[in-house]
N, C-alpha and C. Protein backbone atom coordinates (compact mmCIF):
# COMPACT_ATOMS: atom_id res chain seq x y z
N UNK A 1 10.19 0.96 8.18
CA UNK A 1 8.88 0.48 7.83
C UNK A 1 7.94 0.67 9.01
N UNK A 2 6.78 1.05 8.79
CA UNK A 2 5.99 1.09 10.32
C UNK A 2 5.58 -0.14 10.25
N UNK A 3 5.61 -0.10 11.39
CA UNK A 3 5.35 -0.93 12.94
C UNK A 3 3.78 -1.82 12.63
N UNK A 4 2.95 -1.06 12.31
CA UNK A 4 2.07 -2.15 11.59
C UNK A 4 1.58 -3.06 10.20
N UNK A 5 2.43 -2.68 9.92
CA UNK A 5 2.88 -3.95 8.49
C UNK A 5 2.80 -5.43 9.11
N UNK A 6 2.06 -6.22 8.45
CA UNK A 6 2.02 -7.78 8.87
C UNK A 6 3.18 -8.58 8.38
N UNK A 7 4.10 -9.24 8.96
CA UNK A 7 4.73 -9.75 8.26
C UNK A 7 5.01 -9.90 6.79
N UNK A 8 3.78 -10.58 6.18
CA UNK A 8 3.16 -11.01 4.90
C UNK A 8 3.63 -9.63 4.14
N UNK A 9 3.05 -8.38 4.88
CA UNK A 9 3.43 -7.41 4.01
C UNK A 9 4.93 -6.85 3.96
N UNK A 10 5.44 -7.06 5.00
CA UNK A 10 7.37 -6.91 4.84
C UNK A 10 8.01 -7.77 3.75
N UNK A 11 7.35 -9.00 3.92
CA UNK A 11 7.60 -10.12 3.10
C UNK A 11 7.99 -9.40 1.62
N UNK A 12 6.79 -9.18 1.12
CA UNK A 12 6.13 -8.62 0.11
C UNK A 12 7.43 -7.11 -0.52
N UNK A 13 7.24 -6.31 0.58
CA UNK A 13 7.93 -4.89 0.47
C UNK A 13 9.67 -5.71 0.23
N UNK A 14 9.90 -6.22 1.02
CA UNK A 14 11.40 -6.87 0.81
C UNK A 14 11.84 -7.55 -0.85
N UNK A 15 10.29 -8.26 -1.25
CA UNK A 15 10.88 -8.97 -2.66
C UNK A 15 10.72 -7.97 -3.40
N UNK A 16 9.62 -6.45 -3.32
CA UNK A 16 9.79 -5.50 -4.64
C UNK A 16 11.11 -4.92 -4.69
N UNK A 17 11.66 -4.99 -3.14
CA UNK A 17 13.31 -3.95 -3.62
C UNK A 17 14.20 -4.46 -3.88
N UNK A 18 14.27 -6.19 -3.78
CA UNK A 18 15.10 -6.97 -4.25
C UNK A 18 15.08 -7.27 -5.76
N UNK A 19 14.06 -7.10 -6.22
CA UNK A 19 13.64 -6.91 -7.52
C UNK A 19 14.12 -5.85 -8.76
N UNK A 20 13.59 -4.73 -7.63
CA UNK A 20 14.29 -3.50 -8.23
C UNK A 20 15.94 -3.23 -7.89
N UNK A 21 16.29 -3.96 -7.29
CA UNK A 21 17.72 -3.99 -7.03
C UNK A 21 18.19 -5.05 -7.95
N UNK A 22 17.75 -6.06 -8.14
CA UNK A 22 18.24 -7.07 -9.56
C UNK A 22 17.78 -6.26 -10.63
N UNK A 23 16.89 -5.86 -11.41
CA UNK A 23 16.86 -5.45 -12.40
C UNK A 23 17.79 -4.22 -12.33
N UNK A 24 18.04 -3.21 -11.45
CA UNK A 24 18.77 -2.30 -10.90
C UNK A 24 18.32 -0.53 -11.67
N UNK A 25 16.69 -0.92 -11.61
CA UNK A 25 15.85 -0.13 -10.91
C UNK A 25 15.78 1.24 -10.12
N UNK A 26 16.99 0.59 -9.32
CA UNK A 26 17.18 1.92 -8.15
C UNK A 26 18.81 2.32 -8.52
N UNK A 27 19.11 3.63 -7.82
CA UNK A 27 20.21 4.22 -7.94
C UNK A 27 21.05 3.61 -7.24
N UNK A 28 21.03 2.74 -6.36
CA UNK A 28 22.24 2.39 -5.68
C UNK A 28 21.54 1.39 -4.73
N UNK A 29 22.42 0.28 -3.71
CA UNK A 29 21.69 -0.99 -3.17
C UNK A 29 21.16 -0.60 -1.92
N UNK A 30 21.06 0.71 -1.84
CA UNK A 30 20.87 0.64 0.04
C UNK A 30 19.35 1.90 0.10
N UNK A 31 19.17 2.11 -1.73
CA UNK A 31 17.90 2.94 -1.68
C UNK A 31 16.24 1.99 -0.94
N UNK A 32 15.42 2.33 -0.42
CA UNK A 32 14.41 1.49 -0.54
C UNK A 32 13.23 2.18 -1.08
N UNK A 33 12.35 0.91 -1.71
CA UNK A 33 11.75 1.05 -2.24
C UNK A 33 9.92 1.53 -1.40
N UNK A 34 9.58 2.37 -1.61
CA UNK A 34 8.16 2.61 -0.67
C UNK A 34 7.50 1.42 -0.62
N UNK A 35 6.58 1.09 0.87
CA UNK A 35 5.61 -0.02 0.76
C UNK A 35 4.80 0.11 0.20
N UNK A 36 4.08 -1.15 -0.13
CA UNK A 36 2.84 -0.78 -0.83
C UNK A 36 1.56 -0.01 -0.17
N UNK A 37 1.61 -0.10 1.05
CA UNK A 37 0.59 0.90 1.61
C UNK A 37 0.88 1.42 2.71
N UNK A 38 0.03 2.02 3.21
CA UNK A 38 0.19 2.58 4.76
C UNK A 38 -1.05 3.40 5.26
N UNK A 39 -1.29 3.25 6.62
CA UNK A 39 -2.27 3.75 7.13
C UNK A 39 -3.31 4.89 6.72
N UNK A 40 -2.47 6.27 6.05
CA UNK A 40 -3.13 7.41 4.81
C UNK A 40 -4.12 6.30 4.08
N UNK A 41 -3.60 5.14 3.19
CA UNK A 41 -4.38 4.79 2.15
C UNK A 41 -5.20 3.95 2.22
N UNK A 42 -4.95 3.51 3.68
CA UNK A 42 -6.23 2.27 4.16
C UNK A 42 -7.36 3.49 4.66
N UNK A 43 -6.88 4.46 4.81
CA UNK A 43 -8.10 5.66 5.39
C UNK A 43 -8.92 6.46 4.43
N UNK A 44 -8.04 6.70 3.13
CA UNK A 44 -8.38 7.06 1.91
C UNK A 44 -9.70 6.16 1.19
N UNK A 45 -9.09 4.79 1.06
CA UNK A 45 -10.02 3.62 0.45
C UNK A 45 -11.21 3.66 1.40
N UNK A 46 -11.24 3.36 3.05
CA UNK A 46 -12.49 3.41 3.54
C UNK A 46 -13.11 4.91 3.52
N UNK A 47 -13.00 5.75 3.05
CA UNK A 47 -13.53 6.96 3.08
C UNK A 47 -14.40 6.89 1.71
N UNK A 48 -13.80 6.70 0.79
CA UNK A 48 -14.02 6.02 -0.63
C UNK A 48 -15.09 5.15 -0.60
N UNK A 49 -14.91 3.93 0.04
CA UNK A 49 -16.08 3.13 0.38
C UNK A 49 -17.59 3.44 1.03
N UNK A 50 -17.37 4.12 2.02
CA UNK A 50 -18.13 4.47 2.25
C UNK A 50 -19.10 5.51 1.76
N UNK A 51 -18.02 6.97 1.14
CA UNK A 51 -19.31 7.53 0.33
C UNK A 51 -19.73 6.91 -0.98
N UNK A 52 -19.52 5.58 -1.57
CA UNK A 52 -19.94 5.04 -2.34
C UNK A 52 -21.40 3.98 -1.72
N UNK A 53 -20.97 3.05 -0.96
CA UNK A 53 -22.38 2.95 -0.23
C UNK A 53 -23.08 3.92 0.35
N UNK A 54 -22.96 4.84 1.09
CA UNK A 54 -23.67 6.36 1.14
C UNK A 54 -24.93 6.50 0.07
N UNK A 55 -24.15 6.46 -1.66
CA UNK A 55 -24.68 7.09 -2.69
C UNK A 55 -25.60 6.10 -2.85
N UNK A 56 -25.32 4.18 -2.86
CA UNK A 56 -26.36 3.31 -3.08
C UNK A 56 -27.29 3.60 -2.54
N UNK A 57 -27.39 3.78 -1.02
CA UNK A 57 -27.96 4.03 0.30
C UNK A 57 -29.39 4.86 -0.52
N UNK A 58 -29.01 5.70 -1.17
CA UNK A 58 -29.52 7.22 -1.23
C UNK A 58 -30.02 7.01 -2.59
N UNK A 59 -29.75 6.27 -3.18
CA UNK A 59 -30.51 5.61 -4.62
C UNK A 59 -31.48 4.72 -4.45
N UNK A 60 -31.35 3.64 -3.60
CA UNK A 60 -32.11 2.59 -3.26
C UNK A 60 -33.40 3.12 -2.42
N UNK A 61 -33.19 3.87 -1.75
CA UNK A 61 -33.81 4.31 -0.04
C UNK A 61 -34.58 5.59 -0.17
């Protein structure tokens, strides 16, 4: 898992594969399951954000 995950979010990543390991989800107990995010998609969303205020910017202005 990288290194900047907040606790809260290991937390989190730990109960989806325990999950998918009880329902049995995954192929076998030692697969894991991807986190829910990572640095790509926090860069993706503010890129996103921003050319969306950009466009207000440019409507309003």
């Amino acid at each position: 898992m990288p290194e900047s995950l907040s606790d809260r979010d290991r937390r989190i990543d730990r109960q989806t594969r325990d999950m998918a390991q009880q329902a049995k989800l995954d192929s076998d107990l030692e697969s894991m399951v991807p986190p829910r995010w990572r640095a790509s998609t926090v860069i993706v969303v503010l890129l996103i954000v921003a050319t969306l205020v950009a466009m207000l910017v440019s409507i309003f202005f």
